[in-house]
Protein backbone atom coordinates (compact mmCIF):
# COMPACT_ATOMS: atom_id res chain seq x y z
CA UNK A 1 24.02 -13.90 30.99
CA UNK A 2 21.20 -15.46 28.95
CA UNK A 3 17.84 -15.24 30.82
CA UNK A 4 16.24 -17.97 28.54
CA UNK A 5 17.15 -21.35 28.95
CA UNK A 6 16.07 -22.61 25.05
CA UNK A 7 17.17 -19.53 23.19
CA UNK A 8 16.24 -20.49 19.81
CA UNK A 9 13.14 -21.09 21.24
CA UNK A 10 12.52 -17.58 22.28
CA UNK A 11 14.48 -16.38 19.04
CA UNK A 12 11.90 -17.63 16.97
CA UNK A 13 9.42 -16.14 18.67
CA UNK A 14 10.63 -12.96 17.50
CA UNK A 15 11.92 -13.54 14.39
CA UNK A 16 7.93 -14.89 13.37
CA UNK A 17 6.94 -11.36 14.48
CA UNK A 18 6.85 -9.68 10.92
CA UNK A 19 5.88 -13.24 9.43
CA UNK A 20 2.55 -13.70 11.36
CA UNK A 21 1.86 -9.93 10.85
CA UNK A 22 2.50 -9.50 7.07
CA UNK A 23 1.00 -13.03 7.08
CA UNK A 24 -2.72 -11.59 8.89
CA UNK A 25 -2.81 -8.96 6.43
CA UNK A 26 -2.19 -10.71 3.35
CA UNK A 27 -5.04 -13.66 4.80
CA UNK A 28 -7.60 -10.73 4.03
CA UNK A 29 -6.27 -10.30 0.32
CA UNK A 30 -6.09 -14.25 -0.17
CA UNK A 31 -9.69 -15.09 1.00
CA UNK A 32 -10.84 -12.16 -1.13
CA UNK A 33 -9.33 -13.95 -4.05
CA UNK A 34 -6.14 -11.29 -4.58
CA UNK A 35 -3.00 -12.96 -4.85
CA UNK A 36 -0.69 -10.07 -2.75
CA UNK A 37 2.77 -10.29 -3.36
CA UNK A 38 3.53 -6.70 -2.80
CA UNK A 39 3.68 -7.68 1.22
CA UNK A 40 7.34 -7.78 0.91
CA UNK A 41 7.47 -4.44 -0.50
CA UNK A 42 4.83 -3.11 2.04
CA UNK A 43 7.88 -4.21 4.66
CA UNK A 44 10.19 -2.53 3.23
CA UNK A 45 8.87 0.48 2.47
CA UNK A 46 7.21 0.18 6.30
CA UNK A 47 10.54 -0.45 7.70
CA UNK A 48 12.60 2.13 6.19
CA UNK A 49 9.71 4.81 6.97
CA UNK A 50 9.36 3.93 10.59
CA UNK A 51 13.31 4.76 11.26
CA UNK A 52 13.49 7.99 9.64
CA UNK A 53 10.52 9.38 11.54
CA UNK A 54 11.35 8.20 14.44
CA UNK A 55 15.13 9.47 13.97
CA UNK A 56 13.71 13.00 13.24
CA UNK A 57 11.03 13.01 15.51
CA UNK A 58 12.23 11.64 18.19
CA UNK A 59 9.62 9.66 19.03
CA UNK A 60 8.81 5.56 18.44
CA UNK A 61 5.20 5.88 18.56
CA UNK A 62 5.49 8.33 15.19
CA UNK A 63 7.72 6.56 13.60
CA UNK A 64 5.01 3.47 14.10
CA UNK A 65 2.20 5.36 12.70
CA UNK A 66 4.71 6.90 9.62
CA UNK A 67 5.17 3.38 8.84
CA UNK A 68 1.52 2.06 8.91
CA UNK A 69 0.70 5.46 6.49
CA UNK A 70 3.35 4.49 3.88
CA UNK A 71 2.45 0.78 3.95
CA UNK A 72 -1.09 1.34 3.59
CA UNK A 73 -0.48 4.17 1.07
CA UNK A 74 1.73 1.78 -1.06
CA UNK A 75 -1.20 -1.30 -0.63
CA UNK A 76 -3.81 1.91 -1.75
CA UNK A 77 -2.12 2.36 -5.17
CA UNK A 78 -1.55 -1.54 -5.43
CA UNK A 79 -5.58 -2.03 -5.18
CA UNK A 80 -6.38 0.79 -6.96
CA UNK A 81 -4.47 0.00 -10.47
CA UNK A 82 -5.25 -3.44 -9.67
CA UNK A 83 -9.30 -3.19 -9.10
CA UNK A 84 -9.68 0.34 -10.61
CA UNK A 85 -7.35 0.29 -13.82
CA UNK A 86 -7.73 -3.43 -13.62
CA UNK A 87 -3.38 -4.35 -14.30
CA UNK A 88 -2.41 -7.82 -13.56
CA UNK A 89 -1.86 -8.13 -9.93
CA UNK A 90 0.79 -10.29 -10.05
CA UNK A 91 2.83 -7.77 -12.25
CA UNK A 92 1.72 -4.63 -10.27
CA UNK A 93 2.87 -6.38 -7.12
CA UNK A 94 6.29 -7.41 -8.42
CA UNK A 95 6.55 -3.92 -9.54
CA UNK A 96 5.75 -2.54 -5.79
CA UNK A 97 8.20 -4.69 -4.55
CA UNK A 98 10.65 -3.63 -6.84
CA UNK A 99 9.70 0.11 -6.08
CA UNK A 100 10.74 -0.17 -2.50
CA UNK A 101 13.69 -1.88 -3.06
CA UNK A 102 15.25 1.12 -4.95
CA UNK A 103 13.38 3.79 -3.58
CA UNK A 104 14.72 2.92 -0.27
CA UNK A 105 18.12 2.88 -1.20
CA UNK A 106 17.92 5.82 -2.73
CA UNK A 107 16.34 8.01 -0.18
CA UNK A 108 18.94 6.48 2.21
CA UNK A 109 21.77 7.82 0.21
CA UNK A 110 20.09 11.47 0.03
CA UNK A 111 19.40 11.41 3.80
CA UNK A 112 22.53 9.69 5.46
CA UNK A 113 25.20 9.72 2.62
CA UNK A 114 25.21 6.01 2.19
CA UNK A 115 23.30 3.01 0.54
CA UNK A 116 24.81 0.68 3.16
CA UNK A 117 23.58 -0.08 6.90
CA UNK A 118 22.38 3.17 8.73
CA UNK A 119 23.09 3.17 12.44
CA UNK A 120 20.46 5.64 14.27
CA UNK A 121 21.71 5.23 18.06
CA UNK A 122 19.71 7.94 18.89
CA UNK A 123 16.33 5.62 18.68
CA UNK A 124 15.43 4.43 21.68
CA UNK A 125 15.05 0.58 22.44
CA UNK A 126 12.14 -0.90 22.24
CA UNK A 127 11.01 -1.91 25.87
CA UNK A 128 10.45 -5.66 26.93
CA UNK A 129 7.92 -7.15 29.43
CA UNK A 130 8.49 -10.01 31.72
CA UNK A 131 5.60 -11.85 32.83
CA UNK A 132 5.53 -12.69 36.10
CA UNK A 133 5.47 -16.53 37.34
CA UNK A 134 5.20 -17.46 33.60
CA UNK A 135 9.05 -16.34 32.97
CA UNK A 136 10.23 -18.93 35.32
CA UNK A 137 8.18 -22.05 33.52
CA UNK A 138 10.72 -23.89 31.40
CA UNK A 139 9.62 -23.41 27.41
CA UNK A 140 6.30 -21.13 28.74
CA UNK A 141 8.84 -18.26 29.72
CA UNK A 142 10.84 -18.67 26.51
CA UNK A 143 7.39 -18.21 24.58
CA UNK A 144 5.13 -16.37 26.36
CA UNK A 145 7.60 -13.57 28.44
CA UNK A 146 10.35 -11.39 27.82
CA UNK A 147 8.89 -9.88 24.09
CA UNK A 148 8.38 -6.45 23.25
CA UNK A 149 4.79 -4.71 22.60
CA UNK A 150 5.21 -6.12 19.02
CA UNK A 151 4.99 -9.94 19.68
CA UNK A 152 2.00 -9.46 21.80
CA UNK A 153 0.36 -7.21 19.39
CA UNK A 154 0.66 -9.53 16.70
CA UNK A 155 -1.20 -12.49 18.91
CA UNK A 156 -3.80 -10.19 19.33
CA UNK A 157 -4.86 -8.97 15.97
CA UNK A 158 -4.22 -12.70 15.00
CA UNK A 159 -7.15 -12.96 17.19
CA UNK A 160 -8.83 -10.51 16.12
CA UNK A 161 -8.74 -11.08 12.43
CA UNK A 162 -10.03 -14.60 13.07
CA UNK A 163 -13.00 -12.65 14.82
CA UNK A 164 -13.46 -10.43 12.16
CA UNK A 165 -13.08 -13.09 9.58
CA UNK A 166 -15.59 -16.20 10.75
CA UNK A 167 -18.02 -13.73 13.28
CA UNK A 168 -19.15 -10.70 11.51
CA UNK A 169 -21.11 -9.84 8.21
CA UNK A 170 -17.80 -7.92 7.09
CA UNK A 171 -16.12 -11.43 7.10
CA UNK A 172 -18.62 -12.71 5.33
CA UNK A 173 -18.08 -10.79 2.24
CA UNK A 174 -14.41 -10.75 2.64
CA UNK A 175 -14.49 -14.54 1.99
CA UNK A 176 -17.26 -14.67 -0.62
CA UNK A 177 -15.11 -12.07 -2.94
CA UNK A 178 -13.02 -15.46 -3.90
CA UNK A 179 -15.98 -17.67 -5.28
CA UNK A 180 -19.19 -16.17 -4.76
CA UNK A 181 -18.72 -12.47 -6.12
CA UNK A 182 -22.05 -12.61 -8.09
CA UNK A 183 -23.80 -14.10 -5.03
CA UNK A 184 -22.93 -10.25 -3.33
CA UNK A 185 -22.99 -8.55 -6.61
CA UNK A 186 -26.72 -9.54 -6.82
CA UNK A 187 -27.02 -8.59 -2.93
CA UNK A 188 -25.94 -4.96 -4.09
CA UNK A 189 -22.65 -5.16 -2.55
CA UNK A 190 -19.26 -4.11 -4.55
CA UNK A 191 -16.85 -6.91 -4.28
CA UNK A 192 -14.09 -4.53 -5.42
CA UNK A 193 -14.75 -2.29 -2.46
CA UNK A 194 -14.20 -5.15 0.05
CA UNK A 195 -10.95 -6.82 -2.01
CA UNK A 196 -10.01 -2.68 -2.17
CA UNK A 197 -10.52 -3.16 1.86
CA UNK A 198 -8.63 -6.13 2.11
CA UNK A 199 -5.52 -4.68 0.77
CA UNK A 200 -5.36 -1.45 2.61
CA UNK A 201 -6.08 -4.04 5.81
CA UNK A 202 -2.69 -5.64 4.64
CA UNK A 203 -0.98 -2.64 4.55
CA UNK A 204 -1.62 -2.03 7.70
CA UNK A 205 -0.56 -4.82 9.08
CA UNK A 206 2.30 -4.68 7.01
CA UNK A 207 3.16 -1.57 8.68
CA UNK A 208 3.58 -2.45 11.94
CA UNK A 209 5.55 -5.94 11.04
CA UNK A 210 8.33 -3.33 8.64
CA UNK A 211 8.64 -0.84 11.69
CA UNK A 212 9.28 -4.18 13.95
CA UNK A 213 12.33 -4.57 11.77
CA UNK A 214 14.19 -1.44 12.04
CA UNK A 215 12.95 -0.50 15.25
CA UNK A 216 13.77 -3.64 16.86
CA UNK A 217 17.41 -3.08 15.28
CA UNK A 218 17.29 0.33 15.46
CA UNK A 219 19.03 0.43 12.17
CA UNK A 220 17.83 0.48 8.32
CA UNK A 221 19.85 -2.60 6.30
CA UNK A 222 19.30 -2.54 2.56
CA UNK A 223 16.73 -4.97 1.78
CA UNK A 224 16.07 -5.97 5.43
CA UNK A 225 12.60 -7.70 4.62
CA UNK A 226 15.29 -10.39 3.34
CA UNK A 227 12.26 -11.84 1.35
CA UNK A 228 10.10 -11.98 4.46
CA UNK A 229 6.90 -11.12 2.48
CA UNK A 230 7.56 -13.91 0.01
CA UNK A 231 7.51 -15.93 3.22
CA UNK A 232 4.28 -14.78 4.71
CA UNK A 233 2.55 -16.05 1.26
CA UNK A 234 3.82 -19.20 2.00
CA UNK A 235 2.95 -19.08 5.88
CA UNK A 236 -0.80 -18.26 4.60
CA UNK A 237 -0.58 -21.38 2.50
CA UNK A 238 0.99 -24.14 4.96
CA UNK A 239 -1.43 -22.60 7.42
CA UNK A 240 -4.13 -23.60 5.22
CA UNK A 241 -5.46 -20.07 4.91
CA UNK A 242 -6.92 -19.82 8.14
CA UNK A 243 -6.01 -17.63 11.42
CA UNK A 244 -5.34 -20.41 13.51
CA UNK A 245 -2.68 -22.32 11.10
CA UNK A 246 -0.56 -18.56 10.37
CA UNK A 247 0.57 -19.02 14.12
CA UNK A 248 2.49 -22.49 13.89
CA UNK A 249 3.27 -21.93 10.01
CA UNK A 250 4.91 -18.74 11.35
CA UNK A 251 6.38 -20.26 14.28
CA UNK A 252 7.95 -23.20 11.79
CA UNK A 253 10.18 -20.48 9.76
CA UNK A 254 11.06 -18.52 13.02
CA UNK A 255 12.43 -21.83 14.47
CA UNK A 256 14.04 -22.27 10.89
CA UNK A 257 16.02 -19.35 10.78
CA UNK A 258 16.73 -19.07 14.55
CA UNK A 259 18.36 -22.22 13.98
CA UNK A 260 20.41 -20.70 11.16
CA UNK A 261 21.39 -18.09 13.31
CA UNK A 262 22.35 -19.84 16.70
CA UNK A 263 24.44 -22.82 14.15
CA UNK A 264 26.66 -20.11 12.80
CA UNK A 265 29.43 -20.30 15.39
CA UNK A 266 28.49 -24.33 16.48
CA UNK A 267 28.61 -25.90 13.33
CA UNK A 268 31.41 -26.42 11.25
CA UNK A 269 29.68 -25.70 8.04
CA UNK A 270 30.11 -22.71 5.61
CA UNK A 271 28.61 -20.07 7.23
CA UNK A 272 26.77 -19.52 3.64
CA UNK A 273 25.13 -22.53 3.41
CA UNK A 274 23.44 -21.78 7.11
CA UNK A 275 22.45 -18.66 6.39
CA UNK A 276 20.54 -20.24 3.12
CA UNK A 277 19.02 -22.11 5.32
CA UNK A 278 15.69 -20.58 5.79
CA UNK A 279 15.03 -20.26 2.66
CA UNK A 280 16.30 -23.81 0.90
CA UNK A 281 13.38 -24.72 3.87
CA UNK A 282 11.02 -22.54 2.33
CA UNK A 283 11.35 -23.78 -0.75
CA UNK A 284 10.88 -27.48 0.56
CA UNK A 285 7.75 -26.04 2.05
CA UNK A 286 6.26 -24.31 -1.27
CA UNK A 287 6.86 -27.80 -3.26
CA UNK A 288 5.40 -29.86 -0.65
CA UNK A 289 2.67 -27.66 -0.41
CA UNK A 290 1.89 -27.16 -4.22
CA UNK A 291 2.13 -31.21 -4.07
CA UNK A 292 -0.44 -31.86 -1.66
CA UNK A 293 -2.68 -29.11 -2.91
CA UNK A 294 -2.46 -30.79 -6.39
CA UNK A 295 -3.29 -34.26 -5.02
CA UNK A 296 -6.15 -32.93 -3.34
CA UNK A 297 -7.78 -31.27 -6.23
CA UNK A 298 -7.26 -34.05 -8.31
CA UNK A 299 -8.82 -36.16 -5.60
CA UNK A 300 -11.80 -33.47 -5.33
């Protein structure tokens, strides 16, 4: 029996898990004027990690920290040819992303025999929390209770990289890496250091949004980011690049494709053209927003 009366509604609470988290991290890159588009690789490789260590360790909580290490390792190299060996970062990030995608395969076919879907059944399921009095509140409960650590994580260092961002001297020179480098050049600070920063702060967040995937499933599926990090970029952009927008630009695509997912058996449509329907909406989303940002520039 279904415990939530609106289930999309608490379906797309989930499903804008990995969004708003690959979304926070890739914020820091975007304000320090680093255009990351290696956060769907960062997923990937996250969410592939997290399974195998916590298949042969036994344990969620290493898995979790397995997959934070390889993210942030992956967003290391990224910022290092990028800053250090100074490559385009639009090429170095498509060639991240294309890293994971076979590297992942590959390693899944030398560990489990197969480049398909691996099952792990021995993973345990992730524990979810039902908040008292708030469960019972029509739409509240469907939000706010029921979730796993994950979904209340991800709130939180929302919150916290808002904080960081807008109330501390670190924020400060996040933001002023975009258009006032020489302003902390001349201040003796190292932009490079703090965009460097920025992406291994992506990669961490990163992380934890890929081992949501496959722990959460307790499976691997080739590809499972299913372009999820393209997505964030555009979640940073409709949210207007600030903390407080990533939550309902995140919530907009989780309602998107938890619609897609709940229409499949009540609509009779080809089940192809539902399932393409998060992303036709995404691509709506990047015209209209490329529109309006033109508009307003060329009213500026």
């Amino acid at each position: 029996m279904n415990n939530h009366p609106i289930p999309i509604l608490h379906s797309a609470v989930v499903i804008m898990t990995p969004l708003l988290l690959a979304a926070t991290g890739g914020l820091f890159t975007e304000l320090a004027g680093m255009l990351n588009i290696a956060l769907e690789g960062m997923l990937l490789t996250a969410a592939f990690t997290a399974i195998i260590a916590a298949h042969f360790s036994g344990s969620i909580f290493v898995g979790i920290l397995a997959a934070i290490a390889a993210s942030m390792i992956l967003a290391g190299v990224l910022g290092a040819v990028t800053l250090k060996l100074k490559s385009n970062v639009f090429i170095t990030g498509l060639a991240a992303n294309l890293f994971a995608a076979g590297i992942t395969v590959v390693l899944s076919f030398r560990l489990f025999g197969t480049r398909g879907v691996v099952v792990l059944n021995d993973v345990a399921r992730l524990p979810t929390f039902t908040i008292p009095f708030i469960a019972d509140i029509p739409v509240l409960g469907d939000i706010f209770s029921g979730h796993t650590l994950y979904v209340y994580f991800s709130w939180l260092l929302l919150a916290s990289a808002w904080l960081v961002l807008y109330r501390t001297p670190a924020g400060f020179r996040f933001r002023a890496c975009e258009k006032h480098s020489r302003a902390l050049i001349s201040l003796g600070i190292k932009p490079d250091n703090w965009r460097f920063a920025a992406f291994l702060v992506s990669g961490f967040t990163c992380g934890i949004g890929g081992s949501f995937l496959t722990l959460n499933l307790r499976a691997f599926v080739p590809n499972i980011s299913s372009g999820k990090g393209w997505i964030a970029l555009v979640v940073i952009f409709l949210g207007n690049r600030k903390p407080q927008g990533l939550i309902l630009a995140a919530l907009v695509f989780g309602l998107a494709e938890a619609f897609s997912n709940h229409a499949q058996g009540a609509l009779n449509v080809p089940a192809d053209f539902i399932l393409a329907i998060p992303y036709l909406f995404t691509l709506l989303v990047m015209i209209g927003v490329s529109i309006y940002l033109k508009r307003k520039h060329e009213i500026v």
